[in-house]
Structure formats: structure tokens, C-alpha cells
N, C-alpha and C. Protein backbone atom coordinates (compact mmCIF):
# COMPACT_ATOMS: atom_id res chain seq x y z
N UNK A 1 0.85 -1.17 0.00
CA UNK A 1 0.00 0.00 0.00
C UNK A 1 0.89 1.23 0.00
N UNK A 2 1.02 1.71 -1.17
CA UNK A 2 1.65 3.19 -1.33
C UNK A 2 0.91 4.32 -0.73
N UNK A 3 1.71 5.39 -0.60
CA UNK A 3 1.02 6.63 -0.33
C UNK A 3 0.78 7.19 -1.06
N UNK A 4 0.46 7.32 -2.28
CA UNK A 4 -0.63 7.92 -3.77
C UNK A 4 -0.58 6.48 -4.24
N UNK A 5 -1.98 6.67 -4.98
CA UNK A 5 -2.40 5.61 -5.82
C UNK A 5 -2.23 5.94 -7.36
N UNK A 6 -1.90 5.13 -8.05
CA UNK A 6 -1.57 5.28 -9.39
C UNK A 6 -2.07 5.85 -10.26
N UNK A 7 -3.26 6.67 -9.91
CA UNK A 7 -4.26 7.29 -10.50
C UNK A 7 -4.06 8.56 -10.81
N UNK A 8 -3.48 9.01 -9.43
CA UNK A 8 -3.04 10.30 -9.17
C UNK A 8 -1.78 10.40 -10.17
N UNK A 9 -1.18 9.67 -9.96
CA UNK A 9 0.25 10.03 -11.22
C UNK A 9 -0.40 9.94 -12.98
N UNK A 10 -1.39 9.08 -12.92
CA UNK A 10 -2.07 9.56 -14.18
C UNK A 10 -2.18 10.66 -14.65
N UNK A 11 -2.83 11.45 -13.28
CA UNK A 11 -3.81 12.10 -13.59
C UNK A 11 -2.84 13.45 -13.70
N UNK A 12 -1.69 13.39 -12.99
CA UNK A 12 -0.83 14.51 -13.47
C UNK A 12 -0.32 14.19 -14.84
N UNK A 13 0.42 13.01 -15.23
CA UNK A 13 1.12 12.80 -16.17
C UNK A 13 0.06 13.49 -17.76
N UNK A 14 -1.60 12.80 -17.49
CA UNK A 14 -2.07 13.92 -18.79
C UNK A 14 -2.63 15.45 -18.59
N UNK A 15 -2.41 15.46 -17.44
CA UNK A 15 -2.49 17.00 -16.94
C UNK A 15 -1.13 17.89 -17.74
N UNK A 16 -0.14 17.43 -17.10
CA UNK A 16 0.97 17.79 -17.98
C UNK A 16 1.20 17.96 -19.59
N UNK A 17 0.75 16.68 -19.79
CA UNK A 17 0.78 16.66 -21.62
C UNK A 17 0.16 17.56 -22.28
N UNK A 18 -1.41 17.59 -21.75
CA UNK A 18 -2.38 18.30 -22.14
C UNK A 18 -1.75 20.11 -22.13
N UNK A 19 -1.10 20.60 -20.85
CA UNK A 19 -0.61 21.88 -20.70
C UNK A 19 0.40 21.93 -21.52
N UNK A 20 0.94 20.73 -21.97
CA UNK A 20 2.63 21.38 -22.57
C UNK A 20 1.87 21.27 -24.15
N UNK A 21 1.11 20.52 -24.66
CA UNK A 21 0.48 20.44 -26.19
C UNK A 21 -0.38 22.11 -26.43
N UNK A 22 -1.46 22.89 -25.43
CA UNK A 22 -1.51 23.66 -25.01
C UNK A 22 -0.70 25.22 -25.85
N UNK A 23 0.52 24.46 -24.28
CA UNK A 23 1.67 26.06 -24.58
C UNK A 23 2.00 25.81 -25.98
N UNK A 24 2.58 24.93 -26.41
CA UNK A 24 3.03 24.66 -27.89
C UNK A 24 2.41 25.63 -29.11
N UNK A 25 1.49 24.38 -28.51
CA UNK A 25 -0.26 25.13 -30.41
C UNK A 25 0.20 26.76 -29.65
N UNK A 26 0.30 27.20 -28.22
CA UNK A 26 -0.34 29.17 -28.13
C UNK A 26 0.85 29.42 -29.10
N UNK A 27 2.38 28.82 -28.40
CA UNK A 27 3.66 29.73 -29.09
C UNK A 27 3.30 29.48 -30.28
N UNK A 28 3.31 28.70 -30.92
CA UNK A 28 3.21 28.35 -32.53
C UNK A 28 2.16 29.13 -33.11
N UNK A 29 1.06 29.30 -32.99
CA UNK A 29 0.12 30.54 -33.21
C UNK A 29 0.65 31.78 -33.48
N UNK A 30 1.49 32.28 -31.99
CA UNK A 30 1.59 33.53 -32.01
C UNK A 30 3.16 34.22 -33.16
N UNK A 31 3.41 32.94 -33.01
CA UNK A 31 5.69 33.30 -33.57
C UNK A 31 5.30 33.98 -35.03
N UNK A 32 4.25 33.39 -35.84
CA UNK A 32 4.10 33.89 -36.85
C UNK A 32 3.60 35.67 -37.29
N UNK A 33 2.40 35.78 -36.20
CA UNK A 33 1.62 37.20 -35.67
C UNK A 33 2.82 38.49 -35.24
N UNK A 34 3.27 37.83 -34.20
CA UNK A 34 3.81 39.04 -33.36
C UNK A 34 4.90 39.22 -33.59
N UNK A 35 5.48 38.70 -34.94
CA UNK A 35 7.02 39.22 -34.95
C UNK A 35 7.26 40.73 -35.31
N UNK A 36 6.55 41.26 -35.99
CA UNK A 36 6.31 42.64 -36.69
C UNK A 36 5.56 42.96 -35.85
N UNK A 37 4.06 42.87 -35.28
CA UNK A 37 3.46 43.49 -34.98
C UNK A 37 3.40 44.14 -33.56
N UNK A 38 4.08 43.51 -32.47
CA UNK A 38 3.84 43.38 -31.33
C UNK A 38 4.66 45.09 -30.93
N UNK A 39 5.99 44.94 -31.35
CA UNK A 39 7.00 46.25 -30.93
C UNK A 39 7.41 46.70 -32.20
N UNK A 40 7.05 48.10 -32.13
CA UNK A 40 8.06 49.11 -33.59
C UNK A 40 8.89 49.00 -33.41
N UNK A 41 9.51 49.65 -34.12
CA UNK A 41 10.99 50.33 -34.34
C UNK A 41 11.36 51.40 -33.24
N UNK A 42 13.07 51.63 -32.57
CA UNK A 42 12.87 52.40 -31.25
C UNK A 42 13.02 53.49 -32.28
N UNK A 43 12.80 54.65 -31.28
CA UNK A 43 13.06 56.34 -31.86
C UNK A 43 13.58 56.70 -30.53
N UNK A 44 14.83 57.22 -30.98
CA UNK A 44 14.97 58.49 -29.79
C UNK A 44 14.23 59.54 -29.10
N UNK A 45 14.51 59.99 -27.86
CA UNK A 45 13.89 61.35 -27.86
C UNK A 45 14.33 62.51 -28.36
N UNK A 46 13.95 63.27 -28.99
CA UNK A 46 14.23 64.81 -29.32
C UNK A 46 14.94 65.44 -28.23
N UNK A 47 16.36 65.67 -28.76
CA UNK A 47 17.16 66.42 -27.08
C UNK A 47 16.51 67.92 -26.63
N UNK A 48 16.79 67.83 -25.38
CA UNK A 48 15.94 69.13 -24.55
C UNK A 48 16.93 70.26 -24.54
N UNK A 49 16.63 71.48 -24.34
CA UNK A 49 17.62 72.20 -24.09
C UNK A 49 18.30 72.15 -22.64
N UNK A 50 18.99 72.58 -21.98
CA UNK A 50 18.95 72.40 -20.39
C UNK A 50 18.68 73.66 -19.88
N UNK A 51 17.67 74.00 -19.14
CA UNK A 51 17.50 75.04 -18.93
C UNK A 51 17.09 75.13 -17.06
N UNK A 52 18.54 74.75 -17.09
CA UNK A 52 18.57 74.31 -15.07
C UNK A 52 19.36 75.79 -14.78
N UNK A 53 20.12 76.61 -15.70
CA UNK A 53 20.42 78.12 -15.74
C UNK A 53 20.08 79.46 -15.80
């Protein structure tokens, strides 16, 4: 008599599968979408004058 029954390790083992098949299909969805779209291009800021004088 163990202390978990074999069920329980089932029940993670397709818990797991199910989450990692899941993350997969999201990344794979998104790699194509958000390569362009997500962040522009940087721009500087326009320099200030200093006018602490």
C-alpha cells in the first residue's frame, strides 16, 4: 500500500501533456503574428535644451 495511488500520477502525467500540447499550439500561433506586430521600431527622444540656468 503506497502513499498515492496510481491514479493520481495519471492524472498529473495527462495534466501535464495536455498543458505542454496547449503552450506549444499558443507559441506556434503567435511566432508567426507578433514578430512585426507586437513592438516598432525604437526612436529616440528629441534632445531638450537644459535650462537648469
Amino acid at each position: 500500500m503506497g502513499l498515492f495511488k496510481a491514479d493520481l500520477y495519471r492524472s498529473f502525467a495527462i495534466g501535464f501533456a495536455l498543458g505542454a500540447a496547449v503552450l506549444l499550439a499558443t507559441a506556434g500561433l503567435n511566432s508567426q503574428a507578433s514578430k512585426s506586430s507586437v513592438i516598432g521600431s525604437a526612436q529616440a527622444a528629441p534632445a531638450a535644451i537644459d535650462q537648469t540656468r
